[in-house]
Protein backbone atom coordinates (compact mmCIF):
# COMPACT_ATOMS: atom_id res chain seq x y z
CA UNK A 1 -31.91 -98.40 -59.24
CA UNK A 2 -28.34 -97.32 -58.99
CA UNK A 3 -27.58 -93.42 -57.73
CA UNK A 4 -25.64 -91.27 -59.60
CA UNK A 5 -22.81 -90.51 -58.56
CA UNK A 6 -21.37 -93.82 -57.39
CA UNK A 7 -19.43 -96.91 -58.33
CA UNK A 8 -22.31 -98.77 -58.67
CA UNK A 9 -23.82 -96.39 -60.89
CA UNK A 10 -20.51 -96.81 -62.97
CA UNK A 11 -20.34 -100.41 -62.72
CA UNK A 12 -24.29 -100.78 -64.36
CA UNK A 13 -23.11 -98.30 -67.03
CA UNK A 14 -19.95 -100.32 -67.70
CA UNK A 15 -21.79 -103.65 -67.58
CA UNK A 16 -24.36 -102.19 -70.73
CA UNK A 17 -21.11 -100.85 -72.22
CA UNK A 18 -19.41 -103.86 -72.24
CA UNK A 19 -21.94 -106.64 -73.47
CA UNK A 20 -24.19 -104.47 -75.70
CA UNK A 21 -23.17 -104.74 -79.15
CA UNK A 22 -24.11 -100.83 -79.62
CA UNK A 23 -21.52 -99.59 -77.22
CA UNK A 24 -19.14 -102.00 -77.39
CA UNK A 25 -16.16 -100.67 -79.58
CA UNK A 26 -18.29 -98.20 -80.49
CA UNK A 27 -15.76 -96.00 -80.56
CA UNK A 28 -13.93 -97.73 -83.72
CA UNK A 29 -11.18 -99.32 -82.10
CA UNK A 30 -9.42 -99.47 -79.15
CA UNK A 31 -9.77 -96.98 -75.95
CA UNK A 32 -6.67 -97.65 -73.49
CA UNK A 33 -6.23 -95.25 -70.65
CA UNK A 34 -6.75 -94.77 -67.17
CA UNK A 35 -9.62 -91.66 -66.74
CA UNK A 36 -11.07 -89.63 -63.78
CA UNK A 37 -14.38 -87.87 -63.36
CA UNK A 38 -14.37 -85.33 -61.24
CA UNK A 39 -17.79 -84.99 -59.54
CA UNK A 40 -18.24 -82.23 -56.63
CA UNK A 41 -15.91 -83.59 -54.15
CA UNK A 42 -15.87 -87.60 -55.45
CA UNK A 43 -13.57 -88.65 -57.74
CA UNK A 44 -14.44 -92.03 -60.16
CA UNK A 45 -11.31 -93.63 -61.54
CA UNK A 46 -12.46 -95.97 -64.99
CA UNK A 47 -9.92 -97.80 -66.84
CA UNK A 48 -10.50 -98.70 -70.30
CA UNK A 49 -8.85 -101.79 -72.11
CA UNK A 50 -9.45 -102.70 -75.67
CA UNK A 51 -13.08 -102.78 -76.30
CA UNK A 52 -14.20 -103.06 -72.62
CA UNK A 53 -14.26 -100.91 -69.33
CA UNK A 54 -12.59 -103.14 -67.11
CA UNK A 55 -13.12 -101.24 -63.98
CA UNK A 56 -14.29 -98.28 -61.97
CA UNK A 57 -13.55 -97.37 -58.65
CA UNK A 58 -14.10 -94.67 -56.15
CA UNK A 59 -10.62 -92.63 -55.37
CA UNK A 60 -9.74 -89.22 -53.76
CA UNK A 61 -7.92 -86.33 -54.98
CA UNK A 62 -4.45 -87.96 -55.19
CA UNK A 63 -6.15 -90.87 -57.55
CA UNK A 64 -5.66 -87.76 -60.34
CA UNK A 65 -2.54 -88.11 -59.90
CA UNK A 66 -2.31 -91.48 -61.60
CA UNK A 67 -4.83 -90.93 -64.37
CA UNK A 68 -4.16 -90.14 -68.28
CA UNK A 69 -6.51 -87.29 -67.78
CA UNK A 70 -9.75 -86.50 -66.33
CA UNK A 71 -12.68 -84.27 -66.74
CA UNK A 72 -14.14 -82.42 -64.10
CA UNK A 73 -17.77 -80.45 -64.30
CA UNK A 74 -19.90 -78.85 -61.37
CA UNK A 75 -22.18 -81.49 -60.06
CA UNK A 76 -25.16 -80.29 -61.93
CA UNK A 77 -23.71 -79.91 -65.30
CA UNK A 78 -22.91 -83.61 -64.79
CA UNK A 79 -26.49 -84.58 -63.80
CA UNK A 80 -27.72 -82.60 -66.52
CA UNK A 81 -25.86 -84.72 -68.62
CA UNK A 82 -26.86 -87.92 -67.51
CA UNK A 83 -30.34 -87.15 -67.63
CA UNK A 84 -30.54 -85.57 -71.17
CA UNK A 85 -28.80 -89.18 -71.71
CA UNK A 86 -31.37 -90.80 -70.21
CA UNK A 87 -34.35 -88.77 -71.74
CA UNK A 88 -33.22 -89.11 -75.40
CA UNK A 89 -30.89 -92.55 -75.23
CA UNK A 90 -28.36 -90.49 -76.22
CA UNK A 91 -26.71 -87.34 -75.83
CA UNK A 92 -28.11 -84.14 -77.45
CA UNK A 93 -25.92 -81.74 -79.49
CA UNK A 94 -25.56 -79.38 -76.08
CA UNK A 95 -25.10 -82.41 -73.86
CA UNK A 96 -22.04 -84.13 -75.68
CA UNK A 97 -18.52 -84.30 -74.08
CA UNK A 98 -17.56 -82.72 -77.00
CA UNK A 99 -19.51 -79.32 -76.83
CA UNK A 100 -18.87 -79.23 -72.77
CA UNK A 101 -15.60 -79.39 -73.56
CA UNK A 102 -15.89 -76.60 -76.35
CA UNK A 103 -18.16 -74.54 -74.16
CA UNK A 104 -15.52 -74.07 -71.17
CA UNK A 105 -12.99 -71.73 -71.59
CA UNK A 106 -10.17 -74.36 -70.22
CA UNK A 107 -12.04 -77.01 -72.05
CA UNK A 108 -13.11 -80.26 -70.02
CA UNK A 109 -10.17 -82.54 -69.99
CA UNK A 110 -6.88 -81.84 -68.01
CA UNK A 111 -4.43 -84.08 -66.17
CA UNK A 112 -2.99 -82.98 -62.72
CA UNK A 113 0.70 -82.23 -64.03
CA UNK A 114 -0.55 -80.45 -67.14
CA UNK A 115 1.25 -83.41 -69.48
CA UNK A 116 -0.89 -82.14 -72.86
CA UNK A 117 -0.01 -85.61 -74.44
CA UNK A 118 -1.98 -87.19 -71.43
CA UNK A 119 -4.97 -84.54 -71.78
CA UNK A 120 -4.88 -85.09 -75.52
CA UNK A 121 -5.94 -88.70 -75.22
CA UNK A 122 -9.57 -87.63 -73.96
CA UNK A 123 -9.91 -86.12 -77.89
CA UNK A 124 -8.27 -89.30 -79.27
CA UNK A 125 -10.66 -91.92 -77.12
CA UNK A 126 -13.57 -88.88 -76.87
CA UNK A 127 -15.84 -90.91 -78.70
CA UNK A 128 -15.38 -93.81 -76.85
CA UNK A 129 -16.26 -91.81 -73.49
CA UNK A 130 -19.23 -90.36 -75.06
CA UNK A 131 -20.28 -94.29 -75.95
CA UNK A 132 -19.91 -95.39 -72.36
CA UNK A 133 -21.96 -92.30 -71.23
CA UNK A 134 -24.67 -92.78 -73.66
CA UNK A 135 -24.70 -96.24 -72.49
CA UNK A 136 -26.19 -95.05 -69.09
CA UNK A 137 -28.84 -94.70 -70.95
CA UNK A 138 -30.40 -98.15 -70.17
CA UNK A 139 -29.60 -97.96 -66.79
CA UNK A 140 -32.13 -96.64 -64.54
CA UNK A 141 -30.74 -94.24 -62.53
CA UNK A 142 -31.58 -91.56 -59.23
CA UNK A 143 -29.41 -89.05 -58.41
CA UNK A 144 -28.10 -88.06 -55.01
């Protein structure tokens, strides 16, 4: 059982992404960019190539530096996510990237130097994020 949050957690989720024909380019095409997920005090780097999450790795603070954008959440917003995920294989209509990002004020996706053509490629690959999320799905998972 992987914990959430971790990279092994990430690396499950990628693994379903990747080789189940539901997720993978899900999103209608290709998703390249580099993203961070901001949870509590850990940051997740993930990059996305073509059809495929190719990695995920554990960074600090300065790792948001280097990514197109990333979206950051309290740590219970994020595990409320996750397991509305896992308790209807998919995202609800109030757990979707989307409406998070709707419902906050300064919206979910920013990039460290406030470069709105990075931040606007969570909306362009948003779909694609949502699909690797909703793959989590079938992983079992136990939060920390």
């Amino acid at each position: 059982m992987a914990v959430f949050p971790s990279v092994d957690w990430f690396d499950e989720v990628r693994n379903v992404f990747n080789s189940d024909d539901r997720y993978r380019a899900a999103g209608g095409g290709f998703c390249n960019c580099v993203a961070g997920f901001k949870i509590a005090e850990r940051v997740f780097v993930l990059t996305f190539e073509g059809v495929e999450c190719s990695a995920a790795v554990e960074g600090d603070e300065g790792s948001l530096d280097d990514v197109d954008f990333y979206l950051e959440m309290p740590a219970d917003d994020w595990r409320d996510m996750v397991a509305n995920i896992a308790a209807n294989g998919g995202a609800d209509l109030h757990h979707t990237l989307n409406t998070l990002d709707l419902d906050r004020a300064d919206g979910l996706a920013t990039s460290r130097h406030g470069d709105q053509v990075r931040e606007d490629l969570f909306f362009r690959y948003n779909q694609t994020m949502q699909f690797f999320f909703d793959a989590s799905a079938l992983v079992e998972t136990q939060f920390d």
